[in-house]
C-alpha atoms as a PDB file:
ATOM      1  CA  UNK A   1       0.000   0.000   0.000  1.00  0.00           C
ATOM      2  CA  UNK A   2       1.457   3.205  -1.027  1.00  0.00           C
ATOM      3  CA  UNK A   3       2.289   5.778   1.212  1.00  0.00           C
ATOM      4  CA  UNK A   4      -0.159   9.046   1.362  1.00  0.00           C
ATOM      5  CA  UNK A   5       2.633  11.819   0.711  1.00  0.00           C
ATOM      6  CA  UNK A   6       3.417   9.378  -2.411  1.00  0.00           C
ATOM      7  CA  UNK A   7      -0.243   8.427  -3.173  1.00  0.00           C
ATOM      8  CA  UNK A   8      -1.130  12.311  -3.214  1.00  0.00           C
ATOM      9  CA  UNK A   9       1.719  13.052  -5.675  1.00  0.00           C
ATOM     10  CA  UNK A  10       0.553  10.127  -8.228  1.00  0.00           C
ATOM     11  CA  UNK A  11      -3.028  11.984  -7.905  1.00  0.00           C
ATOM     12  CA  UNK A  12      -1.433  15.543  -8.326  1.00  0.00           C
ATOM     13  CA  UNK A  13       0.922  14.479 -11.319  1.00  0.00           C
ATOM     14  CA  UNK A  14      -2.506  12.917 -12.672  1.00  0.00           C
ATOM     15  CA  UNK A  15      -4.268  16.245 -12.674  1.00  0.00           C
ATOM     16  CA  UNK A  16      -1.609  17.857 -14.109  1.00  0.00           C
ATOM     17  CA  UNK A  17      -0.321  15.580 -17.101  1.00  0.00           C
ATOM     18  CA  UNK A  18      -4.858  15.477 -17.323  1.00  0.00           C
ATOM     19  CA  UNK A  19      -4.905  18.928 -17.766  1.00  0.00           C
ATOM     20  CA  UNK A  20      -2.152  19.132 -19.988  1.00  0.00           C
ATOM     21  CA  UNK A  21      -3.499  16.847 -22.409  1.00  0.00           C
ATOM     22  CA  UNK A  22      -7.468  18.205 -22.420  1.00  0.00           C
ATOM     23  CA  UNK A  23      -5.540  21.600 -23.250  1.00  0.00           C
ATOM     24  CA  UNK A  24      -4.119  20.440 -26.219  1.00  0.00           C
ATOM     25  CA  UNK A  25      -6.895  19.471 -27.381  1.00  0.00           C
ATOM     26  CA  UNK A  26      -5.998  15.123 -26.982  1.00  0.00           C
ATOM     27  CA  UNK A  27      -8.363  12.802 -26.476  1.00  0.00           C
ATOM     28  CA  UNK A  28      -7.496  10.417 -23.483  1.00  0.00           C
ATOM     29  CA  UNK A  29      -9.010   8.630 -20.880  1.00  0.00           C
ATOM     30  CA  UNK A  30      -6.807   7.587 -17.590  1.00  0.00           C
ATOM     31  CA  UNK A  31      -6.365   4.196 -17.293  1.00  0.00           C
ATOM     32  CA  UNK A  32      -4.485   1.343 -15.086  1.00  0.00           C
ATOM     33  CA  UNK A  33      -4.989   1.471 -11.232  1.00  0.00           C
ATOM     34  CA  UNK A  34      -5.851   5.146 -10.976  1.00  0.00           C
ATOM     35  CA  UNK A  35      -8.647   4.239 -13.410  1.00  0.00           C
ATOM     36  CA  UNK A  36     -10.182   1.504 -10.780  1.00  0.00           C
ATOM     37  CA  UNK A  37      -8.880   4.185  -7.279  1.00  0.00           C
ATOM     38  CA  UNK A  38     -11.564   6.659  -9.042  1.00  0.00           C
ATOM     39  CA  UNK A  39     -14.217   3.973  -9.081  1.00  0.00           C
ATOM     40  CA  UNK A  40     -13.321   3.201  -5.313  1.00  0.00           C
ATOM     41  CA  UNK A  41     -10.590   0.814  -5.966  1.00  0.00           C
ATOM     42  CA  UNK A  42      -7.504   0.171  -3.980  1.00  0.00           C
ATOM     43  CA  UNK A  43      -5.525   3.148  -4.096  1.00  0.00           C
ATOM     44  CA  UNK A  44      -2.360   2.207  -6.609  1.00  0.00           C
ATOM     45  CA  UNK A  45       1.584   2.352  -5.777  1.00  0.00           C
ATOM     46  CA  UNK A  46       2.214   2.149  -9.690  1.00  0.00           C
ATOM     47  CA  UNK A  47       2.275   4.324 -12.242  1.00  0.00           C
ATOM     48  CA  UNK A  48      -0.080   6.603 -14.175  1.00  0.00           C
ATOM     49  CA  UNK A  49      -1.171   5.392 -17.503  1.00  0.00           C
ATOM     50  CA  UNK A  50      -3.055   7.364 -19.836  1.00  0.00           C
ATOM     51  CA  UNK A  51      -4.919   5.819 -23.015  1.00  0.00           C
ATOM     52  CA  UNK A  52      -4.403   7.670 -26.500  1.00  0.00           C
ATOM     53  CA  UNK A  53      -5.037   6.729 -29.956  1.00  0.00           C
ATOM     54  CA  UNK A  54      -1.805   6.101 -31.986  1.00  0.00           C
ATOM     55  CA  UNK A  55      -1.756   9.121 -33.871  1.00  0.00           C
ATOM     56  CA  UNK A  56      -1.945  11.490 -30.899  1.00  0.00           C
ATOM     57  CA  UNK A  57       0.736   9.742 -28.876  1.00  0.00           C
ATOM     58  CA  UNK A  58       3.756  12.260 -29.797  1.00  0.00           C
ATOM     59  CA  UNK A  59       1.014  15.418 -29.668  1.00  0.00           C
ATOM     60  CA  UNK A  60       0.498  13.987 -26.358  1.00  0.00           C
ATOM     61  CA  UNK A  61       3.735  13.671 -25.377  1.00  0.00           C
ATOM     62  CA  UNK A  62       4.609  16.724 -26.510  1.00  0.00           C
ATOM     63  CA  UNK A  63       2.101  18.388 -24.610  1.00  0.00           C
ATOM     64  CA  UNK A  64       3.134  16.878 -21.489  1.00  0.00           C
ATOM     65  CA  UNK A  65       7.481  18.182 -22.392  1.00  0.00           C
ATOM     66  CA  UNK A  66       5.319  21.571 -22.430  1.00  0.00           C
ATOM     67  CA  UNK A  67       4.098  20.776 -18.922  1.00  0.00           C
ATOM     68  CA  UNK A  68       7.435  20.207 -18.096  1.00  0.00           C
ATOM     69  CA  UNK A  69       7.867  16.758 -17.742  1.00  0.00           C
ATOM     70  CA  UNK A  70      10.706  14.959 -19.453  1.00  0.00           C
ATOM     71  CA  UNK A  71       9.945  12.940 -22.048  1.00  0.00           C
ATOM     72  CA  UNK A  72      10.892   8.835 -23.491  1.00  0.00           C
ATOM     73  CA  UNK A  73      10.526   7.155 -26.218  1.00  0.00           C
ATOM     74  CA  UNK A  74      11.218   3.698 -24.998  1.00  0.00           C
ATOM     75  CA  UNK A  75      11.755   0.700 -27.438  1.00  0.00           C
ATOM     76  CA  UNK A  76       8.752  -1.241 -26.813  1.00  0.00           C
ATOM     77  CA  UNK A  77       6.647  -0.119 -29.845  1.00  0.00           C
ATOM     78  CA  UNK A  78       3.128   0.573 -27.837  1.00  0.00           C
ATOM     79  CA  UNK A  79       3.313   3.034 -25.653  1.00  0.00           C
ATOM     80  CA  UNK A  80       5.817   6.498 -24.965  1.00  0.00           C
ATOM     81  CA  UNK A  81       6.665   7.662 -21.507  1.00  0.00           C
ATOM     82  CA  UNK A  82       7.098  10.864 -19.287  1.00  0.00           C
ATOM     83  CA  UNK A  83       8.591  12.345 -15.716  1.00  0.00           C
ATOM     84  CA  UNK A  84       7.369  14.113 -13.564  1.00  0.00           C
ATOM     85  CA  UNK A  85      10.072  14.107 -11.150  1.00  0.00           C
ATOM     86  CA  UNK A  86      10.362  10.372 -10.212  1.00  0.00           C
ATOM     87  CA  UNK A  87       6.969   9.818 -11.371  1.00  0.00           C
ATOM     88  CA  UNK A  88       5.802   7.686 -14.586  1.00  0.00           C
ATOM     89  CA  UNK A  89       2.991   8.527 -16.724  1.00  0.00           C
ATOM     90  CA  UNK A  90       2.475   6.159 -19.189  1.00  0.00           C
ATOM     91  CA  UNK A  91       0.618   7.283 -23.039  1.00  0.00           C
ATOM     92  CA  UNK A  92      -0.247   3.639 -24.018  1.00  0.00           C
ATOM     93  CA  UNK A  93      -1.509   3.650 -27.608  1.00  0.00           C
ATOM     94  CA  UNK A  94      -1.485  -0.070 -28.587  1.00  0.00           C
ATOM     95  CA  UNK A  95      -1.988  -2.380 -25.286  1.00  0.00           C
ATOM     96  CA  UNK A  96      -2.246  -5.717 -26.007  1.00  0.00           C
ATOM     97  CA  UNK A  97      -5.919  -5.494 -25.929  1.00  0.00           C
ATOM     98  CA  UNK A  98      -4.741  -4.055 -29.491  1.00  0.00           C
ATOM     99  CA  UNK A  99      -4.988  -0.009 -30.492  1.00  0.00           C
ATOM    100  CA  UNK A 100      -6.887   2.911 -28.218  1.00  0.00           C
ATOM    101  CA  UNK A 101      -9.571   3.903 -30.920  1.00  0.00           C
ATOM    102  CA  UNK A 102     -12.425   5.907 -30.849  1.00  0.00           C
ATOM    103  CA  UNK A 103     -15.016   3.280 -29.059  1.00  0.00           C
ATOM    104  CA  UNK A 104     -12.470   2.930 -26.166  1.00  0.00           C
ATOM    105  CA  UNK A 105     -12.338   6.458 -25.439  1.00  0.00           C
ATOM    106  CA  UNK A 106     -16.112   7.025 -25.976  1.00  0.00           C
ATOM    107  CA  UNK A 107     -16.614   4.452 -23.222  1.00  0.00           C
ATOM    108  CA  UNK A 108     -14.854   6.597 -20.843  1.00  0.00           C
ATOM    109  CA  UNK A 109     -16.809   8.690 -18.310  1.00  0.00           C
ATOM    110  CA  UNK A 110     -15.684  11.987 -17.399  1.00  0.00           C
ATOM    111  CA  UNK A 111     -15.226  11.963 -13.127  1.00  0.00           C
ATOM    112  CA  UNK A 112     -13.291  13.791 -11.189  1.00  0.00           C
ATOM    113  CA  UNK A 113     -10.124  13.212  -9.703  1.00  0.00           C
ATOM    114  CA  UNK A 114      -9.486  15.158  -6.933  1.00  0.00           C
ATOM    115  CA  UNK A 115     -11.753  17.802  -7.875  1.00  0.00           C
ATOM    116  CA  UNK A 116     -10.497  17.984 -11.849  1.00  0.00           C
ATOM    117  CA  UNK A 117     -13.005  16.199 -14.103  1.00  0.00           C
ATOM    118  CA  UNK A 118     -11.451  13.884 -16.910  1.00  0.00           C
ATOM    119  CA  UNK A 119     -12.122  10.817 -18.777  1.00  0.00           C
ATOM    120  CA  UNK A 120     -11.545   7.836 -17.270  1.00  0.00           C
ATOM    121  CA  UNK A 121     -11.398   4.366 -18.792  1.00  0.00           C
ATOM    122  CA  UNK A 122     -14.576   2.018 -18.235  1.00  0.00           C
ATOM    123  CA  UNK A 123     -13.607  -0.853 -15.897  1.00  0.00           C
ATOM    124  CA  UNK A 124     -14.326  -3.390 -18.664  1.00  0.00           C
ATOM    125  CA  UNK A 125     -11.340  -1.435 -20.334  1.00  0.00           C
ATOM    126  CA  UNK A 126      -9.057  -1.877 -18.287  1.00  0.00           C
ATOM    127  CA  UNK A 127      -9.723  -5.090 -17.050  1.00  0.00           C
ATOM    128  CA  UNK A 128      -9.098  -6.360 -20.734  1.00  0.00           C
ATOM    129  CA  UNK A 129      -5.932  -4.591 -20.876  1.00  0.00           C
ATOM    130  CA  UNK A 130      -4.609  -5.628 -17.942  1.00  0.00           C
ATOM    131  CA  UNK A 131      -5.894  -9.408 -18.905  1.00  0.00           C
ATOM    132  CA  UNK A 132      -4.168  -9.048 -21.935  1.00  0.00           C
ATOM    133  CA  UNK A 133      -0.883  -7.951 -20.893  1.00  0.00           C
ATOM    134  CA  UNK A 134      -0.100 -10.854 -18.225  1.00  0.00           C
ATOM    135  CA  UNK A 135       2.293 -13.261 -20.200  1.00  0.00           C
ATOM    136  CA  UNK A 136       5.132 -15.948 -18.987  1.00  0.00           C
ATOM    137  CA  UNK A 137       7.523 -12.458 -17.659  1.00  0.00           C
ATOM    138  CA  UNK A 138       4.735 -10.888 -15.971  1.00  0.00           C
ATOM    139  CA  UNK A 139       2.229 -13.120 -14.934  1.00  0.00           C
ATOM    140  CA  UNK A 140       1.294 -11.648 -11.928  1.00  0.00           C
ATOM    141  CA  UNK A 141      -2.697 -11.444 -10.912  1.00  0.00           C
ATOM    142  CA  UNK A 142      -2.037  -9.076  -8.149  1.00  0.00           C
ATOM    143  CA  UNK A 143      -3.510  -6.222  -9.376  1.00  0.00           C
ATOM    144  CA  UNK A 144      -6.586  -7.805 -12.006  1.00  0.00           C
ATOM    145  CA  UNK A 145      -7.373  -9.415  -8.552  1.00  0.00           C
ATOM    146  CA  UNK A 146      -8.008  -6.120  -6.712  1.00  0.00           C
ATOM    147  CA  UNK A 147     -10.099  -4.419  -9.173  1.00  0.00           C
ATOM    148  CA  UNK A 148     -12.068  -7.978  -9.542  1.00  0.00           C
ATOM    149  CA  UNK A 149     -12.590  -7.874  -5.335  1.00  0.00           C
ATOM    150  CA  UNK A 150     -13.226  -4.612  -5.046  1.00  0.00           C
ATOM    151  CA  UNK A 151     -15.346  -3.593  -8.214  1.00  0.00           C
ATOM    152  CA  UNK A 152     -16.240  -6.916  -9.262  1.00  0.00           C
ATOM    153  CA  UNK A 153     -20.210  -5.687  -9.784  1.00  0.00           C
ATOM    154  CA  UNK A 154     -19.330  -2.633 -12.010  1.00  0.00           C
ATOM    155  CA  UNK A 155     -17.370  -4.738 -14.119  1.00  0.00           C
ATOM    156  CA  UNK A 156     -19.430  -6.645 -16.981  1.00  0.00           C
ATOM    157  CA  UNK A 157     -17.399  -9.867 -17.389  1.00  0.00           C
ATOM    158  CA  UNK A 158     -19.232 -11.392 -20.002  1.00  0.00           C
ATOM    159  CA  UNK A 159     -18.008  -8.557 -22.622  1.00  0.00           C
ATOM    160  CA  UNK A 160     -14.322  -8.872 -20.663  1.00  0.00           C
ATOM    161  CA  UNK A 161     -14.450 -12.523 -21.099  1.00  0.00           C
ATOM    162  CA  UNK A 162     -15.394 -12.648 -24.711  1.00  0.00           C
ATOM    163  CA  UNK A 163     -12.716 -10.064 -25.185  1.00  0.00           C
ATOM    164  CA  UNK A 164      -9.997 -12.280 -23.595  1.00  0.00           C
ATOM    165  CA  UNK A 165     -11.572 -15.369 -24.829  1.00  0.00           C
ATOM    166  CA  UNK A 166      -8.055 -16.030 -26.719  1.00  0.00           C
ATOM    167  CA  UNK A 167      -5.722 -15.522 -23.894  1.00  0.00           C
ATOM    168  CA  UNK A 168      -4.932 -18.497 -21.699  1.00  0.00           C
ATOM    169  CA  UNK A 169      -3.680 -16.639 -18.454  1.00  0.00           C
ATOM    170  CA  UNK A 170      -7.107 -14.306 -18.644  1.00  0.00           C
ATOM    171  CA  UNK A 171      -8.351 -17.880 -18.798  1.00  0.00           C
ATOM    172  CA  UNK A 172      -6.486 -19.107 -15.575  1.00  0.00           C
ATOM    173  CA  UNK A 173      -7.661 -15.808 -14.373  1.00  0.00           C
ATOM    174  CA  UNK A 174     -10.812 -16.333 -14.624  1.00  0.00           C
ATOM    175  CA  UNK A 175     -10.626 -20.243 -13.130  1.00  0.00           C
ATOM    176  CA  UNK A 176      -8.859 -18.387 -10.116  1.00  0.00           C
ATOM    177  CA  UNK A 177     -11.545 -15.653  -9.683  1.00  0.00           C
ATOM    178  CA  UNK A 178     -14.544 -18.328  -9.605  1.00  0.00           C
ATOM    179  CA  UNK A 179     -12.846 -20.918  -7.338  1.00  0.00           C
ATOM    180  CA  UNK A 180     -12.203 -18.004  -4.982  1.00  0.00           C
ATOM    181  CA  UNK A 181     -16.328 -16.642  -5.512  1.00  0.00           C
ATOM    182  CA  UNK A 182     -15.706 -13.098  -6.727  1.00  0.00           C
ATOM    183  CA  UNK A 183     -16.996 -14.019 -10.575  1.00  0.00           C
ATOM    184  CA  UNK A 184     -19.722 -15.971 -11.078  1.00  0.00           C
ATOM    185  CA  UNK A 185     -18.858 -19.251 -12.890  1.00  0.00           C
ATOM    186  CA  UNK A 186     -20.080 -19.799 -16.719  1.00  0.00           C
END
């Protein structure tokens, strides 16, 4: 569990990379574990990850350099990166879950996040992602298991498992999540 002073920084470099991106005019929704905290999730100790279509992700990132973060252009091939400070926003443009589009970002619902409104990725959304992305190097279930726990009825798993049908460790999720009672078995 993250510290507050830490917690409270994640929230604050939210608002601000947020606020950078709505005024350049990029469409976004936040995603990953601050995505679930604003639903009434756990509160996260990772980083912030934004969603943006592929052709905005380098007017995003340049929007956050004007903000003043510092700016990354990693090698893996789906998603760029900025600082604030020490902290990590992530501009993910081609999860897994395959490329942000239009109907992921209309599925968003603008909430607010410490008092600044934004769009924020439907649960569904990012369960899928996060589904998608476990593999043989990361196959850890840690944190699909606290959104399923803790938001489990705003979460509709028959479009999340149709949309992970393919993927055999959203299928040993799922196996885990039934034995254990959260999800209902099929």
């Amino acid at each position: 569990m993250p510290g507050e002073e830490e917690f409270d920084r994640l929230v604050e470099t939210t608002r601000k990379a947020g606020a950078a991106l709505r005024d350049a005019g990029v469409r976004y929704a936040l995603g990953g574990g601050l995505a679930s905290w604003v639903r009434g999730g756990p509160k996260t100790e990772h980083d912030i990850d934004f969603f943006v279509k592929p052709e905005d992700a380098e007017r995003a990132l340049a929007a956050l350099a004007d903000a003043g973060f510092r700016t990354e252009r990693p090698v893996e091939e789906w998603l760029v990166k900025a600082y604030d400070g020490d902290l990590l926003v992530d501009l993910i443009f081609n999860p897994a879950s395959g490329p942000v589009d239009d109907e992921l970002l209309a599925r968003a619902d603008e909430l607010e996040v410490a008092a600044v409104k934004m769009p924020v990725a439907s649960l569904d959304d990012v369960m899928v992602t996060k589904l998608l992305a476990l593999n043989e190097q990361e196959p850890d279930f840690g944190g699909c298991l606290e959104i399923a726990r803790s938001l489990r009825e705003q979460i509709d798993w028959d479009w999340v498992r149709e949309r992970t049908a393919e993927a055999p460790f959203a299928a040993a999720f799922f196996t885990l999540v039934e034995e254990l009672g959260v999800v209902r078995a099929t």
